[in-house]
Every structure is written in structure tokens, then in C-alpha cells.
Protein backbone atom coordinates (compact mmCIF):
# COMPACT_ATOMS: atom_id res chain seq x y z
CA UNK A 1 0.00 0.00 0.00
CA UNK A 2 1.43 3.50 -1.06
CA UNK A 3 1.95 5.83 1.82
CA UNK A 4 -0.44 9.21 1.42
CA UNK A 5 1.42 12.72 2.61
CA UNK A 6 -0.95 13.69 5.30
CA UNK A 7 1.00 16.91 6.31
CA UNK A 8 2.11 18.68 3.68
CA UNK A 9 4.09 21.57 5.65
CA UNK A 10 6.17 18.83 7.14
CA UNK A 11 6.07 16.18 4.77
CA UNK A 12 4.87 13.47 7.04
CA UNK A 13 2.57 10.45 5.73
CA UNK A 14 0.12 8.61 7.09
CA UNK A 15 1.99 5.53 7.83
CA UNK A 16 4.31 8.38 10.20
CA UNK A 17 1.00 9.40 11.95
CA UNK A 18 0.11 5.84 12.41
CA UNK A 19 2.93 4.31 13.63
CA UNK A 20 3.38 7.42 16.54
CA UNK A 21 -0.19 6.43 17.17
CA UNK A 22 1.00 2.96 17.73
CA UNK A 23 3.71 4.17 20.09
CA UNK A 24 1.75 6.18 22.13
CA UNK A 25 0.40 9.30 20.58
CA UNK A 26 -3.44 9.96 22.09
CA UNK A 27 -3.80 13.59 20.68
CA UNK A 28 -3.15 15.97 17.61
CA UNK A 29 -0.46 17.44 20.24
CA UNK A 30 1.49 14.18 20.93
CA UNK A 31 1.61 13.57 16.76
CA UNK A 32 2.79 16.84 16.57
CA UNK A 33 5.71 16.04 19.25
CA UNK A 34 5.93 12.99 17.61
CA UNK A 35 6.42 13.55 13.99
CA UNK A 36 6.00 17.16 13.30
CA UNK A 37 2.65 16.52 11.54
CA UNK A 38 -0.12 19.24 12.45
CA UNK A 39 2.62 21.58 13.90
CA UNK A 40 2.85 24.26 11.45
CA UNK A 41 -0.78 25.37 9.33
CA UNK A 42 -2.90 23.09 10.96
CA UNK A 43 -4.91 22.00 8.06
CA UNK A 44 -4.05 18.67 8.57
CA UNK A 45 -5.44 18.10 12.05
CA UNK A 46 -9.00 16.73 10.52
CA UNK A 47 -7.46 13.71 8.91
CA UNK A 48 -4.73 13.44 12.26
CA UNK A 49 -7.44 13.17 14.03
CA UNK A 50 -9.57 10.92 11.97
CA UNK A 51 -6.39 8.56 11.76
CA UNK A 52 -6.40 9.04 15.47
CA UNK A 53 -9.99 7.54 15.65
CA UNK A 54 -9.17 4.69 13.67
CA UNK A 55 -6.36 3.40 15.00
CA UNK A 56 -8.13 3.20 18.61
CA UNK A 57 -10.85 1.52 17.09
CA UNK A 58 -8.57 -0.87 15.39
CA UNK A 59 -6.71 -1.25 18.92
CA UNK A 60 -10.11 -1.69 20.55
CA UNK A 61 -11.37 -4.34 17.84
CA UNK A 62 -7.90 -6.17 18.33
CA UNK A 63 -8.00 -6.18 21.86
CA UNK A 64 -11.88 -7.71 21.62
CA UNK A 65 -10.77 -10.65 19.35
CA UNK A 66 -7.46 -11.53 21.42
CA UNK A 67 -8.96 -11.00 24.71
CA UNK A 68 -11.69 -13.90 24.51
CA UNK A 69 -10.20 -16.82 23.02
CA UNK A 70 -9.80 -18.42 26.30
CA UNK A 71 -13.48 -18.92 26.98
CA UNK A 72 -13.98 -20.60 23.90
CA UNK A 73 -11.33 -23.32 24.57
CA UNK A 74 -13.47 -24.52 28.19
């Protein structure tokens, strides 16, 4: 899959924005710490934040599908 520039002032992609979602970033702020992204216009914060939304989903999903195998085993 091709990596889409998210922030264009900084030249940061969304596979950047994902990955300092992955270690840790909860907020347009900590991206910005992160990787720059959202730090200098701000027209990029919609689709920061929108990535933001879907990676907790995807961690929430994950952690649903991992979490009850156990029961299923009995």
C-alpha cells in the first residue's frame, strides 16, 4: 500500500501518523511532538485526528478478538 502525505508543511505520511499512534500518541499534540505533523498550518489536524480515531478503534477491535479466546477453549 502507497503511503499518502498527510502533512504537507512537514512532509509526514500517514503511515508516520500511524505508527506514533501505535507508540503512544493519544492527541493531535502528541503527533505533533511525535512527527511534526499538524505543527505548522494546521490543516491537517481533521485527517490526524480521523487517523487518530481509527487506530483506537482498530486497537479496541484487536484487543476484543485476542482478549476472549480463552473462553472458547473450556
Amino acid at each position: 500500500m502507497r503511503a499518502v502525505i498527510v502533512c504537507h508543511c512537514s512532509g509526514v505520511s500517514d503511515r508516520e501518523i500511524r505508527s506514533a499512534v501505535r507508540e503512544g500518541a493519544r492527541s493531535c499534540r502528541d503527533v505533533a511532538r511525535a512527527c511534526a505533523a499538524g505543527r505548522m498550518c494546521g490543516g491537517c489536524r481533521p485527517a490526524i485526528r480521523r487517523i487518530l480515531d481509527l487506530e483506537r478503534a482498530a486497537e479496541a477491535n484487536f484487543g476484543e478478538t485476542s482478549g476472549t479466546g480463552s473462553s472458547a477453549a473450556s
